[in-house]
PDB file of N, CA and C in Angstrom:
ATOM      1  N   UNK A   1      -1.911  17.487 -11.051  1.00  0.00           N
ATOM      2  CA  UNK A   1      -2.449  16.253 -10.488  1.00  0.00           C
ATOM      3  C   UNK A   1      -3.152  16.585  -9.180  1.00  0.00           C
ATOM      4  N   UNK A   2      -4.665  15.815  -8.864  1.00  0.00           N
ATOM      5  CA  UNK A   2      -4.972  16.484  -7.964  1.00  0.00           C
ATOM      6  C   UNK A   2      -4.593  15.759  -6.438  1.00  0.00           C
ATOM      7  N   UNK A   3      -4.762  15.759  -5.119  1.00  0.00           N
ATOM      8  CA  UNK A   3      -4.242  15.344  -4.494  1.00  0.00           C
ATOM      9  C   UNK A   3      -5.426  14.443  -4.486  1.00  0.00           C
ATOM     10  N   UNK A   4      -4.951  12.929  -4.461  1.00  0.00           N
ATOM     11  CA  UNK A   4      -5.480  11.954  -3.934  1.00  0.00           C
ATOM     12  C   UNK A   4      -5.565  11.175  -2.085  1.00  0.00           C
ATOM     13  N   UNK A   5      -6.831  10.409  -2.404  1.00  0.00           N
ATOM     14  CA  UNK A   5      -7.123  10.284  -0.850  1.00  0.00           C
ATOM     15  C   UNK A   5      -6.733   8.032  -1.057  1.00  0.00           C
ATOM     16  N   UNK A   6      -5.686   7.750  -0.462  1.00  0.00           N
ATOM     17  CA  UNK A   6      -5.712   6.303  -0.137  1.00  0.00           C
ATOM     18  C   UNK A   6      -7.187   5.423   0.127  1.00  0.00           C
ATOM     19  N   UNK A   7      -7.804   4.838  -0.570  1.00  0.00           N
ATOM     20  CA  UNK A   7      -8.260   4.286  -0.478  1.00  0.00           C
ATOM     21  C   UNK A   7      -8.501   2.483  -0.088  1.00  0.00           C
ATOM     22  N   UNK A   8      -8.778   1.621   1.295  1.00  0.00           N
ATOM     23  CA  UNK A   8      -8.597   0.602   1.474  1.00  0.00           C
ATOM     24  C   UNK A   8      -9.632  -0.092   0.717  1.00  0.00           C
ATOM     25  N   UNK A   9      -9.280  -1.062   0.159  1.00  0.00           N
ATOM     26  CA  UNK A   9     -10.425  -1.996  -0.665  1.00  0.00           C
ATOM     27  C   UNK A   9      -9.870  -3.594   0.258  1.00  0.00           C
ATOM     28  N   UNK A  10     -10.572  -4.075   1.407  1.00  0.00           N
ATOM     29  CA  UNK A  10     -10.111  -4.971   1.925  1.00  0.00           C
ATOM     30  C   UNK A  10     -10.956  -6.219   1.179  1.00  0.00           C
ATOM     31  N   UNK A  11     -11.472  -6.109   0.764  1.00  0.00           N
ATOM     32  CA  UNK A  11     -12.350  -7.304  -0.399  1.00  0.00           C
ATOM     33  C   UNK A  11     -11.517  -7.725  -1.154  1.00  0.00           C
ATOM     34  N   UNK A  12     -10.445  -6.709  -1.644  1.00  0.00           N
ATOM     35  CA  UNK A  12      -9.543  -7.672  -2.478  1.00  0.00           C
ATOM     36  C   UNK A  12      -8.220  -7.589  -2.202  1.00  0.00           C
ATOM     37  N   UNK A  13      -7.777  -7.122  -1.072  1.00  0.00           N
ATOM     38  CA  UNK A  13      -7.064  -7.158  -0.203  1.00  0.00           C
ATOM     39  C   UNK A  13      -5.753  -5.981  -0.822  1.00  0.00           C
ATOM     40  N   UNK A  14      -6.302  -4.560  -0.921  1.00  0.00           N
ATOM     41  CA  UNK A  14      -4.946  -3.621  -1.598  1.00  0.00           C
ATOM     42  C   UNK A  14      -5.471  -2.421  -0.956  1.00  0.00           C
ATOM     43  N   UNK A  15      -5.126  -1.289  -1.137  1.00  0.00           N
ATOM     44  CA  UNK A  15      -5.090  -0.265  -0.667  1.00  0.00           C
ATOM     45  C   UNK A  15      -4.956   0.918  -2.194  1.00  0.00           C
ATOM     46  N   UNK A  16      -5.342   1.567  -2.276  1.00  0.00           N
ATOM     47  CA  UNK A  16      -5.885   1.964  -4.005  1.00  0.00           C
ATOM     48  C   UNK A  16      -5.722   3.799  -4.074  1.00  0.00           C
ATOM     49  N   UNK A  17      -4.829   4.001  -4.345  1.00  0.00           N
ATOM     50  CA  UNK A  17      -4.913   5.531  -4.733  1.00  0.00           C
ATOM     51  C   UNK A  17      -5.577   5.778  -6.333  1.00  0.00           C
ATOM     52  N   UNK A  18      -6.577   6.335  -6.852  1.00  0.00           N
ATOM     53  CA  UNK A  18      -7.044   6.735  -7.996  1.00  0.00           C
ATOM     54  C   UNK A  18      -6.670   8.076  -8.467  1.00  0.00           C
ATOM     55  N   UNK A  19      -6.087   7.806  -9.908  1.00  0.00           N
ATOM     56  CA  UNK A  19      -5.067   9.064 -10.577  1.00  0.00           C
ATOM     57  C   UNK A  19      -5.726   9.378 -11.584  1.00  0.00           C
ATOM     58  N   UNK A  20      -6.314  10.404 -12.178  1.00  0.00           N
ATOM     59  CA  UNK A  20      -6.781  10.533 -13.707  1.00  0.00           C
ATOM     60  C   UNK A  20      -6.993   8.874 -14.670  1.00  0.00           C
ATOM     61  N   UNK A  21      -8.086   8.021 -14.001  1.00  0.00           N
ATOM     62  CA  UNK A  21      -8.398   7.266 -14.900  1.00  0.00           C
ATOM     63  C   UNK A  21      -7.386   6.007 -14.703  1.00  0.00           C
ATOM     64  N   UNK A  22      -6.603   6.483 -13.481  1.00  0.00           N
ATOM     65  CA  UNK A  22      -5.558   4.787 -13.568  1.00  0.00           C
ATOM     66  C   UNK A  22      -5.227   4.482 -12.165  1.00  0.00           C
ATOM     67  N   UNK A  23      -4.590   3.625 -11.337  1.00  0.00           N
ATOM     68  CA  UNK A  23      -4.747   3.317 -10.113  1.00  0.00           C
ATOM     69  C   UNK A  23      -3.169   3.027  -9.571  1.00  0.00           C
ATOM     70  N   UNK A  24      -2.973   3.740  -8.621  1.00  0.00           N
ATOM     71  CA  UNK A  24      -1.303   3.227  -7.632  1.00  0.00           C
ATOM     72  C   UNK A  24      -2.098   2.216  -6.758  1.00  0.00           C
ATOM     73  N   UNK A  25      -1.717   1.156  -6.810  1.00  0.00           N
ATOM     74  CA  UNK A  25      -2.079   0.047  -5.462  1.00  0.00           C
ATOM     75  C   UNK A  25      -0.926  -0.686  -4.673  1.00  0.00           C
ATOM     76  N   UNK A  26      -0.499  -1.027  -3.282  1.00  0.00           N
ATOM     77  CA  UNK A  26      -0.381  -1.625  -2.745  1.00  0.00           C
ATOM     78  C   UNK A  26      -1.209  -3.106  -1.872  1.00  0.00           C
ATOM     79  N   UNK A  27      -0.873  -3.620  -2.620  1.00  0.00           N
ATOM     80  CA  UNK A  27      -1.364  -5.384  -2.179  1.00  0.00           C
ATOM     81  C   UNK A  27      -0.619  -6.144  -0.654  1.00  0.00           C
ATOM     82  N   UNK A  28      -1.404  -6.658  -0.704  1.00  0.00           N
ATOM     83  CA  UNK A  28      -1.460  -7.740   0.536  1.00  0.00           C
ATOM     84  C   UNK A  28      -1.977  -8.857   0.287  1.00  0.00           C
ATOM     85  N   UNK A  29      -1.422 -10.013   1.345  1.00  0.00           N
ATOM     86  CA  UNK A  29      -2.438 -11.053   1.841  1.00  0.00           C
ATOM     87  C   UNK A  29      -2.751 -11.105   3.511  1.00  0.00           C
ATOM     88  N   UNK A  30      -3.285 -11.608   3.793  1.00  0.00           N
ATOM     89  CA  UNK A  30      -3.941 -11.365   5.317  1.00  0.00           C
ATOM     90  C   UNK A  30      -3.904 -13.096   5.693  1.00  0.00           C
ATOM     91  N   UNK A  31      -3.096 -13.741   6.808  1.00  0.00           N
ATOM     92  CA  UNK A  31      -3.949 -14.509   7.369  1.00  0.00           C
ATOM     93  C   UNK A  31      -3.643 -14.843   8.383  1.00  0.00           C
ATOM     94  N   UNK A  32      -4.329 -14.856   8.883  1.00  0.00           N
ATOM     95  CA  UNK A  32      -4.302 -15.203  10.135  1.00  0.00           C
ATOM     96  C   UNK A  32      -4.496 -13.629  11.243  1.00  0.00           C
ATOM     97  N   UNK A  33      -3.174 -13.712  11.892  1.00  0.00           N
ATOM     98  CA  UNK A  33      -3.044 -12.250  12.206  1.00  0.00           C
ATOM     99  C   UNK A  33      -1.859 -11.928  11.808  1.00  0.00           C
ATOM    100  N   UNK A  34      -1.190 -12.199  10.422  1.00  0.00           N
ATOM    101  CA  UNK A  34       0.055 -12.272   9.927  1.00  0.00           C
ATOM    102  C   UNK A  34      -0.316 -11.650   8.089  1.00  0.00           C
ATOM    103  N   UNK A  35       0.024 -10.037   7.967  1.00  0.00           N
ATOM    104  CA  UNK A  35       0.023  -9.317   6.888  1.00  0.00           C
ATOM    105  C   UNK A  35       1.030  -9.491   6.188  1.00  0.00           C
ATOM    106  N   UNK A  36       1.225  -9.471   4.968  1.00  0.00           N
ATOM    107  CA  UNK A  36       2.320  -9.646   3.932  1.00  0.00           C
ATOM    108  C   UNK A  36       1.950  -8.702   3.457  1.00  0.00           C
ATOM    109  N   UNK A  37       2.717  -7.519   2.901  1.00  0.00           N
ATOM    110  CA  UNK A  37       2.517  -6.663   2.130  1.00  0.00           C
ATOM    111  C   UNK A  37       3.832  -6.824   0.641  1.00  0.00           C
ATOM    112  N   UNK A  38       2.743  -7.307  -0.920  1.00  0.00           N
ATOM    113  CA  UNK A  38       3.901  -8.126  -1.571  1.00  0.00           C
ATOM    114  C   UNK A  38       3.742  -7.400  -2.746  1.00  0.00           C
ATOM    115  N   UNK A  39       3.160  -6.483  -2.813  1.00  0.00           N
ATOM    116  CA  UNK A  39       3.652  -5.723  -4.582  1.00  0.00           C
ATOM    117  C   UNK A  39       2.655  -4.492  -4.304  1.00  0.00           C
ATOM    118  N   UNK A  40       3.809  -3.484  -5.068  1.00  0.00           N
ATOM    119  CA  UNK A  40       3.403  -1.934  -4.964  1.00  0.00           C
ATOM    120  C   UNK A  40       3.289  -1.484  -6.212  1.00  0.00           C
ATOM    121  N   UNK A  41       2.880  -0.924  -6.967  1.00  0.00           N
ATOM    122  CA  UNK A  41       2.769  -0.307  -8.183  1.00  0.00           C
ATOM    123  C   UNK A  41       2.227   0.917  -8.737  1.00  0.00           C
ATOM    124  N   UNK A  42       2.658   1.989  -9.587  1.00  0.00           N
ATOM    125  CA  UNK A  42       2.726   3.329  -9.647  1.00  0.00           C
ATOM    126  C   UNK A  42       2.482   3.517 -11.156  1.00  0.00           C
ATOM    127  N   UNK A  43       1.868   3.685 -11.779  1.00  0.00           N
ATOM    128  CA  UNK A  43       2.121   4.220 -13.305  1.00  0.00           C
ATOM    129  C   UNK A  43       3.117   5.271 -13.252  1.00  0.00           C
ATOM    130  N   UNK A  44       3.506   4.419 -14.731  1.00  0.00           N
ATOM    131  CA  UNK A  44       5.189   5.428 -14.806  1.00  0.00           C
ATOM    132  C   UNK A  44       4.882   6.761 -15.193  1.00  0.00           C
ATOM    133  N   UNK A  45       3.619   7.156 -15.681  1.00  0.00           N
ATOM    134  CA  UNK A  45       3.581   8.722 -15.441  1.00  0.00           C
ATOM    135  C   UNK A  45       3.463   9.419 -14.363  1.00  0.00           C
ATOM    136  N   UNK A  46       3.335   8.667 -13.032  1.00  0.00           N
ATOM    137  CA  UNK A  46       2.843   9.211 -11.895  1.00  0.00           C
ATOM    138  C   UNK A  46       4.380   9.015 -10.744  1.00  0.00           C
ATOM    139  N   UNK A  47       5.012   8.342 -11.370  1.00  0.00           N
ATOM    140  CA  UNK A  47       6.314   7.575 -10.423  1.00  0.00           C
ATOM    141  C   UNK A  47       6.923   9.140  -9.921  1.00  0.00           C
ATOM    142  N   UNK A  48       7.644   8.725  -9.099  1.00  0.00           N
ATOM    143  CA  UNK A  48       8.527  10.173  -8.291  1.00  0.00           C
ATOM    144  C   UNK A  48       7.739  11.051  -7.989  1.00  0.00           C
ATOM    145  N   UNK A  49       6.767  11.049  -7.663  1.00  0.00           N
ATOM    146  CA  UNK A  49       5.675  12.048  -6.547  1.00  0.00           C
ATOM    147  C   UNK A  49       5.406  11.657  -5.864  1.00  0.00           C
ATOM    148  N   UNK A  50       6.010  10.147  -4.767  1.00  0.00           N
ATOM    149  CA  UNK A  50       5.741   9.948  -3.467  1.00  0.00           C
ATOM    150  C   UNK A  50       4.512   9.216  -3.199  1.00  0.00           C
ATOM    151  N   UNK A  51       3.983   8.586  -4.463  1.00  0.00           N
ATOM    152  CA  UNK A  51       2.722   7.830  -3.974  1.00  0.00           C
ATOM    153  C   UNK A  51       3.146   6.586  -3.596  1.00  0.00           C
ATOM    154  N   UNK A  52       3.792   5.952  -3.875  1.00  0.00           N
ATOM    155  CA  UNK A  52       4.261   4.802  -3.212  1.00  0.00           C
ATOM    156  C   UNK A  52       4.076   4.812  -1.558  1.00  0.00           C
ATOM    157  N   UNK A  53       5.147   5.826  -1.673  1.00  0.00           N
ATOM    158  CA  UNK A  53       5.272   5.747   0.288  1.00  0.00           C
ATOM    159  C   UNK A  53       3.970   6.229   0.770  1.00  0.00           C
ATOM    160  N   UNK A  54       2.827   7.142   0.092  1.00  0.00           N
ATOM    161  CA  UNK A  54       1.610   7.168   0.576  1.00  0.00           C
ATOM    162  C   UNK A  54       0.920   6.061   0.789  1.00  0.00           C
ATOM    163  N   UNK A  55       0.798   5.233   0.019  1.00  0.00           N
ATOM    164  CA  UNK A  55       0.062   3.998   0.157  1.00  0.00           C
ATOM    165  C   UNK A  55       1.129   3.008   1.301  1.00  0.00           C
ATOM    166  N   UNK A  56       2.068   3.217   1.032  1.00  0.00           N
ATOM    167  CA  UNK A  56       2.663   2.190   2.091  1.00  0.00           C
ATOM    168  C   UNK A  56       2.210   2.634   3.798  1.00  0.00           C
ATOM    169  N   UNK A  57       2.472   3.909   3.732  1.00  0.00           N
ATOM    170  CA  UNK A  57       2.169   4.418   5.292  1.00  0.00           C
ATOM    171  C   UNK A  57       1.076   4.412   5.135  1.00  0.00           C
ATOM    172  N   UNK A  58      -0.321   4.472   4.615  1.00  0.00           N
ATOM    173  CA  UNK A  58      -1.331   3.858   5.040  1.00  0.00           C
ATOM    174  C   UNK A  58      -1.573   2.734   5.472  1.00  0.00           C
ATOM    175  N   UNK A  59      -0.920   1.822   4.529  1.00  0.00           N
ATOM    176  CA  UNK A  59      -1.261   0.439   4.689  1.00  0.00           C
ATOM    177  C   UNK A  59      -0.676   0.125   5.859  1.00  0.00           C
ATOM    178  N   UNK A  60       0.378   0.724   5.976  1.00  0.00           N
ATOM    179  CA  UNK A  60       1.235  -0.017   7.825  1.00  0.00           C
ATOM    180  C   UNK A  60       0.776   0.597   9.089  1.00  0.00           C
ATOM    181  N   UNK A  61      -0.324   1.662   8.643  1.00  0.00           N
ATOM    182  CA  UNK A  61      -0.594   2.567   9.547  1.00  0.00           C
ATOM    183  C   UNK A  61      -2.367   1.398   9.937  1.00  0.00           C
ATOM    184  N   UNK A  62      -2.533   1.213   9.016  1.00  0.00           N
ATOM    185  CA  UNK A  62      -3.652   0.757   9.406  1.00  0.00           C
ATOM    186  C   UNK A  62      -3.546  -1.175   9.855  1.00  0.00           C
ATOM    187  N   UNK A  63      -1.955  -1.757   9.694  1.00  0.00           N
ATOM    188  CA  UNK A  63      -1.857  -2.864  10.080  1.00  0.00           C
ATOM    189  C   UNK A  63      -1.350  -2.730  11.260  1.00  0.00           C
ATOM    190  N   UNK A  64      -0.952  -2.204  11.677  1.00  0.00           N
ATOM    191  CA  UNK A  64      -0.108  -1.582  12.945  1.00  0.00           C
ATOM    192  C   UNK A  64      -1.615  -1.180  13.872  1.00  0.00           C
ATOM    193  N   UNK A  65      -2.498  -0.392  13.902  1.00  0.00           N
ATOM    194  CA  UNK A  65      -3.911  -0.247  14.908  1.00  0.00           C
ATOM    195  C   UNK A  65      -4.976  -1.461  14.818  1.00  0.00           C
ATOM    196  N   UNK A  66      -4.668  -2.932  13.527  1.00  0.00           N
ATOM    197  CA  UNK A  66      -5.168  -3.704  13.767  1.00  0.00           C
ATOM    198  C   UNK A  66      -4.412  -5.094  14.596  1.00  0.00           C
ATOM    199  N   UNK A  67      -3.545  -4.388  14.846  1.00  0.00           N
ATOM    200  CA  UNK A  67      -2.343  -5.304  15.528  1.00  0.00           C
ATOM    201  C   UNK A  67      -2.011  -6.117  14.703  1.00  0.00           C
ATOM    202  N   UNK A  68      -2.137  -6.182  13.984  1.00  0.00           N
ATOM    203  CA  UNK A  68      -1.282  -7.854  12.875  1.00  0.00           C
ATOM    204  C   UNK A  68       0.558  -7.850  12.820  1.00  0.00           C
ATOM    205  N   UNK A  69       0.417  -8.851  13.024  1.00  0.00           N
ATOM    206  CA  UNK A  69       2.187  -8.847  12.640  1.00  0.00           C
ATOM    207  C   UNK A  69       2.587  -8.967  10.787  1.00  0.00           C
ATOM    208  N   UNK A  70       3.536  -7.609  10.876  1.00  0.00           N
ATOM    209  CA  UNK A  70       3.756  -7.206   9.858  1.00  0.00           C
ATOM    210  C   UNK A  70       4.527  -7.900   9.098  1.00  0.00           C
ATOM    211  N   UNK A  71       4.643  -8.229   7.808  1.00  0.00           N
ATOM    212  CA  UNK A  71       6.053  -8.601   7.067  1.00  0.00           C
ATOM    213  C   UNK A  71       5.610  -8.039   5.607  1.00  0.00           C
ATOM    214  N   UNK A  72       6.713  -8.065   4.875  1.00  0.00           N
ATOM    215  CA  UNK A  72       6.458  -7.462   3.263  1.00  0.00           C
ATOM    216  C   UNK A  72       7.730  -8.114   2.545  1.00  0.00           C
ATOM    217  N   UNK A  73       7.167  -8.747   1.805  1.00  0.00           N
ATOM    218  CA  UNK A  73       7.512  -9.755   0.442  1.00  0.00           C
ATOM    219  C   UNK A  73       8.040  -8.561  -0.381  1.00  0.00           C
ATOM    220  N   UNK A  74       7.740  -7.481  -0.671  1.00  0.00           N
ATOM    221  CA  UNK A  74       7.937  -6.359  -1.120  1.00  0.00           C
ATOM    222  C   UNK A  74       8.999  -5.473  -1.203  1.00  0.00           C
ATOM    223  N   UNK A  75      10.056  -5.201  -2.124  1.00  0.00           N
ATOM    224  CA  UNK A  75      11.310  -5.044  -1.512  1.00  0.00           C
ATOM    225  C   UNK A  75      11.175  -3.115  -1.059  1.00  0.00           C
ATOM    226  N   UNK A  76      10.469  -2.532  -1.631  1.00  0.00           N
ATOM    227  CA  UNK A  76       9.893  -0.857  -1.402  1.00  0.00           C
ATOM    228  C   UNK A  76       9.433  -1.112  -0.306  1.00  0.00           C
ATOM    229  N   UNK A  77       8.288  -2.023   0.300  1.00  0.00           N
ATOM    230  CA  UNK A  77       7.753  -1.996   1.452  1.00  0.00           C
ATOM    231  C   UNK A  77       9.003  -2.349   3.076  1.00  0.00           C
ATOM    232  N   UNK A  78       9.628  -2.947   2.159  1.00  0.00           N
ATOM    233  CA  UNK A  78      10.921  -3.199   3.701  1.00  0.00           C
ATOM    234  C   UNK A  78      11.584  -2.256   4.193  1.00  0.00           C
ATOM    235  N   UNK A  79      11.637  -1.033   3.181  1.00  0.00           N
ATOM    236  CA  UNK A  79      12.715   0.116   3.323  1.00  0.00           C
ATOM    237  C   UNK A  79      11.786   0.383   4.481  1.00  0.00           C
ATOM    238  N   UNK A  80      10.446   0.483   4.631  1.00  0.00           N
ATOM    239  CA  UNK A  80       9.985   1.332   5.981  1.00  0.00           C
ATOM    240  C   UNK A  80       9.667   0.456   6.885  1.00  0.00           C
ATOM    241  N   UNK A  81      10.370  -0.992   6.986  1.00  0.00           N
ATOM    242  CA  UNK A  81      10.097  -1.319   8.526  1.00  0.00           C
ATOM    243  C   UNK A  81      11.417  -1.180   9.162  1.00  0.00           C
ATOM    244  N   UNK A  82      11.621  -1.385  10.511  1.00  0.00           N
ATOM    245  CA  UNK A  82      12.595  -1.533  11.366  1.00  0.00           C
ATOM    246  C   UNK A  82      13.191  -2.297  11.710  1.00  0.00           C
TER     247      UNK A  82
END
């Protein structure tokens, strides 16, 4: 598998790793200055290689330098807040 690069697609509000022909995404909604981060998803051929938490630490990495206040509907996404 080759190493993939996180991709933000803020048009439709997810964050998009591309795998041989299929996609890991982490979703959001945005409003205000208040992020929800509410469903993560992995094809089960790709599960247990850590793409999850790639896309998550992007996504918090890049809500965190836009200052938004964070929350996640998401029960994977809660394990990494504080």
């Amino acid at each position: 598998m080759a190493l993939a690069t996180v991709q933000h697609q803020p048009e439709q509000q997810r964050f998009v790793l591309q795998l041989e022909g299929h996609e890991a995404v982490l979703d959001y909604q945005l409003k205000q200055n208040v992020i929800d981060f509410n469903h993560t998803f992995v094809p089960v051929e790709f599960r247990g290689k850590g793409l999850a938490e790639k896309l998550v630490k992007a996504g918090l990495s890049w809500a965190e330098q836009q200052q938004y206040t964070i929350q996640a509907s998401c029960s994977y996404v809660q394990r990494f807040l504080n």
